[in-house]
Each structure stands twice: as structure tokens, then as C-alpha cells.
Protein backbone atom coordinates (compact mmCIF):
# COMPACT_ATOMS: atom_id res chain seq x y z
CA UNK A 1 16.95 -10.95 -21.38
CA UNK A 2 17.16 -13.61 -18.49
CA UNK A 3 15.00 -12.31 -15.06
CA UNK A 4 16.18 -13.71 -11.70
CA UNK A 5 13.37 -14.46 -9.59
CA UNK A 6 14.13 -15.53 -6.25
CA UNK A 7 11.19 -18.05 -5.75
CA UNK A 8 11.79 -17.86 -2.09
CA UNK A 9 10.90 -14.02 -1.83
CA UNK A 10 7.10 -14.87 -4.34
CA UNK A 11 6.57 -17.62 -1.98
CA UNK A 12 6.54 -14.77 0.91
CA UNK A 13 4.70 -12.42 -1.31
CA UNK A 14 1.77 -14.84 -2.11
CA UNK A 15 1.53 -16.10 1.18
CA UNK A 16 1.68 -12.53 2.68
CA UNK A 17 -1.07 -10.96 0.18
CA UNK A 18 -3.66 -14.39 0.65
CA UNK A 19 -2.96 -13.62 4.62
CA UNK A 20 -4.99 -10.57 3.94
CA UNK A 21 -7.45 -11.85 1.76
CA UNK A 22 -8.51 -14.81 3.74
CA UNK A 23 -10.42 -12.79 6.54
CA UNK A 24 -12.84 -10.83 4.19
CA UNK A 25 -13.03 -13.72 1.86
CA UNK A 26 -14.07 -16.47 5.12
CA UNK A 27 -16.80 -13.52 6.14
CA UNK A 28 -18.60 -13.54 2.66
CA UNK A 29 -18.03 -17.53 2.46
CA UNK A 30 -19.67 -17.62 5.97
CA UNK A 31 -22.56 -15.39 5.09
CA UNK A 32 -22.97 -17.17 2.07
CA UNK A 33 -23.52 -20.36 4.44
CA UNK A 34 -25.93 -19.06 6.91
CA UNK A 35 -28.40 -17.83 4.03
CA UNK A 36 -28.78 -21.24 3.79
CA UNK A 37 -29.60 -22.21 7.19
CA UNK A 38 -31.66 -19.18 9.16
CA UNK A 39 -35.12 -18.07 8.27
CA UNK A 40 -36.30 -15.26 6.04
CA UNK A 41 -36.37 -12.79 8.68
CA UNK A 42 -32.60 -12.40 9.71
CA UNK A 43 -31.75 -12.39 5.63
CA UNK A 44 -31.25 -8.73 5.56
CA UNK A 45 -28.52 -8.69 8.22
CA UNK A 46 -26.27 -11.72 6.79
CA UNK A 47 -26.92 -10.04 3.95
CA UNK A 48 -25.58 -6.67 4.70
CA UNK A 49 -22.55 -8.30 6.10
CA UNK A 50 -21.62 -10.44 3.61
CA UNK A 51 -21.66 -7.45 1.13
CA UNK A 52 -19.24 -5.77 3.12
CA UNK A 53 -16.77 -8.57 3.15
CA UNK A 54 -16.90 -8.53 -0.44
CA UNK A 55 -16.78 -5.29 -1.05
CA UNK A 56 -13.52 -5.35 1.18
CA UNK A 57 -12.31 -8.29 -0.62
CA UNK A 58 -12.56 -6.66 -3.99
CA UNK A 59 -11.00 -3.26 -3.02
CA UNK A 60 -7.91 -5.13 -1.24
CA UNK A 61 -7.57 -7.07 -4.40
CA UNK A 62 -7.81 -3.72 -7.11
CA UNK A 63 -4.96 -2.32 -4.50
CA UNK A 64 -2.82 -5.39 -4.38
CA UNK A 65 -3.20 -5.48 -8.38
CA UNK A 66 -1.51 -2.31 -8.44
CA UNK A 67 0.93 -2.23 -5.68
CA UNK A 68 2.26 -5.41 -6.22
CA UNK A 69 1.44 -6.72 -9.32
CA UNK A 70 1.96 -6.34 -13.20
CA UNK A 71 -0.95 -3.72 -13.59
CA UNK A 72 0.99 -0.58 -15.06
CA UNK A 73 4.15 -1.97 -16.29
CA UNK A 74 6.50 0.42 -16.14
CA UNK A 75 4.53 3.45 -17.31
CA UNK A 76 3.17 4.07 -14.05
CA UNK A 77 0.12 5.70 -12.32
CA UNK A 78 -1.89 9.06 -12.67
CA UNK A 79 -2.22 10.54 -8.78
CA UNK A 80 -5.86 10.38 -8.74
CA UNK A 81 -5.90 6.77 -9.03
CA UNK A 82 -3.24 6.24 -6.61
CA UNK A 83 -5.65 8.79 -4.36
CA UNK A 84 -8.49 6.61 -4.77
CA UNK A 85 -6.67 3.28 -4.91
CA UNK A 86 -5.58 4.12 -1.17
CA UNK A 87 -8.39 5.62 0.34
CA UNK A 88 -10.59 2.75 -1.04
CA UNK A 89 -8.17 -0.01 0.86
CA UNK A 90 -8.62 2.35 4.30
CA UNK A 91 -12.37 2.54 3.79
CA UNK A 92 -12.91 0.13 6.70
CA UNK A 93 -9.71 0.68 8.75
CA UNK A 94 -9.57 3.13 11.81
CA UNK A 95 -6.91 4.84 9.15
CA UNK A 96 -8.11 8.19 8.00
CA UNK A 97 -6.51 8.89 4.76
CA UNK A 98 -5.65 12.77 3.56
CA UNK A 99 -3.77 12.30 0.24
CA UNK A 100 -2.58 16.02 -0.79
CA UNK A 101 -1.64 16.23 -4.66
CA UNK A 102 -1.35 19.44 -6.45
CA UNK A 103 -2.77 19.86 -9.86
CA UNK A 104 1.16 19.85 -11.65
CA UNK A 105 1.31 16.40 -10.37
CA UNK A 106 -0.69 14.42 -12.79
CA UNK A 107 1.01 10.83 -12.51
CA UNK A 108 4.26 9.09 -10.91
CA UNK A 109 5.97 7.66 -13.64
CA UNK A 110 7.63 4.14 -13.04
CA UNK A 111 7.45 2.15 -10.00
CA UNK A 112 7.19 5.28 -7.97
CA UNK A 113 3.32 5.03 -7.75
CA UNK A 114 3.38 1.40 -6.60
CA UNK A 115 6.07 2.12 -3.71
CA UNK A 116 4.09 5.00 -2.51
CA UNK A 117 0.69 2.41 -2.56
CA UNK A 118 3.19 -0.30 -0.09
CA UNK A 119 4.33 2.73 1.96
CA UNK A 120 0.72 3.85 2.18
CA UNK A 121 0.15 -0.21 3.58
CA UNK A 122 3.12 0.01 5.80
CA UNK A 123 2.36 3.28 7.78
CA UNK A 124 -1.00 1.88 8.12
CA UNK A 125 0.33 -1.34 10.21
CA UNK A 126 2.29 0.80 12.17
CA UNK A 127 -1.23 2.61 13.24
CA UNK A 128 -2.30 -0.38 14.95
CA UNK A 129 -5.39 2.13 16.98
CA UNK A 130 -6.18 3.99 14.10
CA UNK A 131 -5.26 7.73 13.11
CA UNK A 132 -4.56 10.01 10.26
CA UNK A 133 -2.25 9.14 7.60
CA UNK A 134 -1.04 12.50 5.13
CA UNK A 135 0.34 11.79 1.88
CA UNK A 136 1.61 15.07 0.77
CA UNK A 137 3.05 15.21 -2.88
CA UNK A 138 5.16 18.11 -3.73
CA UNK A 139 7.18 18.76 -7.51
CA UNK A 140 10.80 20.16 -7.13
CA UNK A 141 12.39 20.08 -10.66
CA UNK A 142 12.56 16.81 -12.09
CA UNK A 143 12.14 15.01 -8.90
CA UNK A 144 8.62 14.06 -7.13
CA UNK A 145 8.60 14.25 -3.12
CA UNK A 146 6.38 12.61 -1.12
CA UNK A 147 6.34 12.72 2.72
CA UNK A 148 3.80 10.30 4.23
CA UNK A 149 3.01 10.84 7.77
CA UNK A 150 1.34 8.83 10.23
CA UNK A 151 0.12 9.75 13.42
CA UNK A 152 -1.60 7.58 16.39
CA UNK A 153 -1.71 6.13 19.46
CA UNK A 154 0.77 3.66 19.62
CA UNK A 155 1.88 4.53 16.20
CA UNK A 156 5.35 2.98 16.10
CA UNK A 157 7.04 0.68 13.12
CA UNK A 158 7.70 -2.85 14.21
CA UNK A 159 12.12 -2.62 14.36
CA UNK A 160 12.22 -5.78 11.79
CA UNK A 161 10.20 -4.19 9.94
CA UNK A 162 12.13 -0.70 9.99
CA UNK A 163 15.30 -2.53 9.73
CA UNK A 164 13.95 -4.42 6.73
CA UNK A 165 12.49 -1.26 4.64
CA UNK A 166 15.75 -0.05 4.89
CA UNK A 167 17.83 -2.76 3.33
CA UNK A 168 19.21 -3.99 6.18
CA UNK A 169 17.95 -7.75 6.86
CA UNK A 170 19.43 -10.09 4.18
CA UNK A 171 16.81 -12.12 1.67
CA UNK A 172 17.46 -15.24 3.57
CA UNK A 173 16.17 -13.81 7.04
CA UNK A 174 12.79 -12.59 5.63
CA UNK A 175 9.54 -13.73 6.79
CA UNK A 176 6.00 -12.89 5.17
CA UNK A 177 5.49 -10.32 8.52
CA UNK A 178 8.30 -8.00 7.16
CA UNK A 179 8.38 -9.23 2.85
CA UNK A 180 6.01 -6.17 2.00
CA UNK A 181 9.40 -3.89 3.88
CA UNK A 182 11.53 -5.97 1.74
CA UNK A 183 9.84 -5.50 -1.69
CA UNK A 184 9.41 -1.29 -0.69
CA UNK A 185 12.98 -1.79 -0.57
CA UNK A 186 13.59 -2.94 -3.64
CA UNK A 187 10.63 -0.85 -5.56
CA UNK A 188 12.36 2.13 -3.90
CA UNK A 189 15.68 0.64 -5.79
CA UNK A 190 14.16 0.33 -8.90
CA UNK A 191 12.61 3.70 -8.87
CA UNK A 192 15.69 4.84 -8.24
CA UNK A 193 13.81 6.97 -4.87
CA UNK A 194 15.91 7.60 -2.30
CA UNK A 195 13.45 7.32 1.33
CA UNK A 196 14.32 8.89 4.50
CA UNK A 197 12.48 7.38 7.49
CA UNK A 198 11.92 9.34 10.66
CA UNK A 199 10.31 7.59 14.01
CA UNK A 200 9.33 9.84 17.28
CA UNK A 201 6.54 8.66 19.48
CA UNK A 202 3.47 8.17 18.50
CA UNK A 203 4.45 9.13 14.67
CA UNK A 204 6.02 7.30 11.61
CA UNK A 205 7.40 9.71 8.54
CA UNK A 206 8.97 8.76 5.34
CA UNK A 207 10.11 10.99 2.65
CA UNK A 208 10.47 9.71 -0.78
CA UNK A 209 12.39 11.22 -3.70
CA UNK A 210 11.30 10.23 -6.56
CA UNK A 211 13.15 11.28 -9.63
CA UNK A 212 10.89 11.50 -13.33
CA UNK A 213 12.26 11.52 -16.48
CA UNK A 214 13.13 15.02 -18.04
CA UNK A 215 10.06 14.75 -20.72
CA UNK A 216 7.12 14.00 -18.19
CA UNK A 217 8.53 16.86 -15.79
CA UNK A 218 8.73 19.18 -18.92
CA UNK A 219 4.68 18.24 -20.46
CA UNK A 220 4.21 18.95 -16.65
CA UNK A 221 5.16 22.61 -16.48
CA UNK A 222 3.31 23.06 -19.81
């Protein structure tokens, strides 16, 4: 089977994801370089910070592997690595992450789990001062809800960006500020989710739909 790739849309991808990488990346690159030129006594502070860049660096990179990348095919994700996935990527942010999952919900099947790790990333932009983001996940037949909800000062999703996680900004009008909206568009597509987006002041909300297939909602009841 032939894939269409729209080399245009990767280019945005890549340049979007290695936008994020390069600050914690340049940190631990920087530390790395001023080991070499202060004296023994300041060690312990470079040190310090040039652990935490890494450490940032590696958890933005086991997120990105998930969210946007091959990791999972098509099986998709158990909820308690999605859980862990996201609060890992918020560790450092002003973003306070309360994921709710009950036990029945095991895993998303599909692409489900990987649009629910970009709408996690989203609602987090639109927090620019920091708040609480809920992920509630709730089973209703063969379909998986989740409402994400985030609440801030200033919280507020950028209108391009809103326009664009909506399908409504055509491929050759997207930048890398608003290809992360475009590719939750299409993830939402391919999951077959239908997302309902809500904006009042000082508070994003999107509802997702996510429909499973009838044998994972049936070993789920068991």
C-alpha cells in the first residue's frame, strides 16, 4: 500500500519538536562547557543544573516518542503510561497535572492515547502563567471520553491555533506555531474521536470521544 506523506507538514513537525528540544539541550551543552572553565568549588552548582536540563531533555524526548512518533503502532497505550508520560513532561512547567482514570480504563486503543498526549501539550500552551490541567477519563459503552480542562490566568487558546485544531486552516497555511493543532486534527481523524472544544475566560476544555473496538470494551467489563 502506497502512504502519502506531505513532506511539507514533517518539515513543520521536525522543526516544531527540535524548537523544544534546543533550550534544555543548549543548558546541559552550556554546563557541560563551564565545568571546563570555573574552579572546583562552583562544580556542584553547574552540576546540579546541567542535570536538570537533561533530565528535561530526556523526558520531552520519551513524550515526543509517543505522541508523535512510531512508538505504539497502532495498538495503542495502557492509561498509566499515558498518566506518567504527561505528568513527567509538566514536571518543570508551572502546569499542575491531575490525570483522573478509573480502574475499567486500562489502555486507549489506537491513536487515541497519542491525541490525548498532543491535547495534554496544547492546553498546556494555552496556560501561559501556569495552573491546573484535569484529564478526566470516563467509559460509556464502547466509547472512551475524555474531557481535559485547563484553568489559569490568562488561560486562553491562541485563535490560529483554535481555528487550526479544528480543521479549519488549510495544509498550505500552516506554520510550525500551530502544526502540533494540525496533526491533533488529523490523529483525532484517524481515531475516528470526535472533540468538542469549549473557551470561556480564563479556561480551555476539550472533550474527546473516543470510540474502542467491541473486543477491548468487552475484556474491559470482564
Amino acid at each position: 500500500m502506497d502512504i502519502q506523506v506531505d513532506l511539507a507538514i514533517v518539515e513543520l513537525l521536525c522543526s516544531r519538536l527540535c524548537h523544544d528540544m534546543v533550550g534544555p539541550v543548549g543548558a546541559a551543552t552550556n554546563g557541560i562547557e563551564l565545568l571546563r572553565e570555573v574552579s572546583a568549588g562552583q562544580h556542584d552548582d553547574i552540576i546540579d543544573m546541567t542535570d536538570t536540563s537533561a533530565r528535561t531533555a530526556w523526558r520531552r524526548l520519551e513524550f515526543f516518542r509517543v505522541a508523535f512518533g512510531s512508538a505504539g503502532g497502532r495498538a495503542g497505550w495502557g492509561t498509566n503510561e499515558l498518566s506518567s508520560l504527561a505528568g513527567n513532561m509538566l514536571r518543570d512547567s508551572k502546569v499542575r497535572l491531575d490525570w483522573q482514570s478509573p480502574p475499567s480504563i486500562a489502555e486507549i486503543e489506537g491513536r487515541g492515547g497519542k491525541l490525548l498526549l498532543n491535547l495534554v501539550l496544547l492546553l498546556t500552551e494555552a496556560m501561559p502563567r501556569g495552573g491546573e490541567l484535569c484529564v478526566q477519563l470516563a467509559r460509556h459503552g464502547d466509547t472512551i471520553t475524555a474531557r481535559l480542562t485547563g484553568e489559569g490566568q490568562n488561560a486562553a487558546l491562541n485563535p490560529r491555533v483554535a481555528a487550526t485544531v479544528q480543521g479549519q486552516v488549510p495544509a498550505g497555511e500552516l506554520d510550525s506555531r500551530v502544526i502540533l493543532a494540525h496533526l491533533a486534527w488529523l490523529q483525532s481523524r484517524e481515531a475516528e474521536a470526535e472533540t468538542v472544544w469549549t473557551f470561556d475566560e480564563n479556561r480551555v476544555a476539550a472533550t474527546v470521544s473516543i470510540p474502542q473496538a467491541v473486543e477491548a470494551t468487552a475484556a474491559a467489563a470482564e
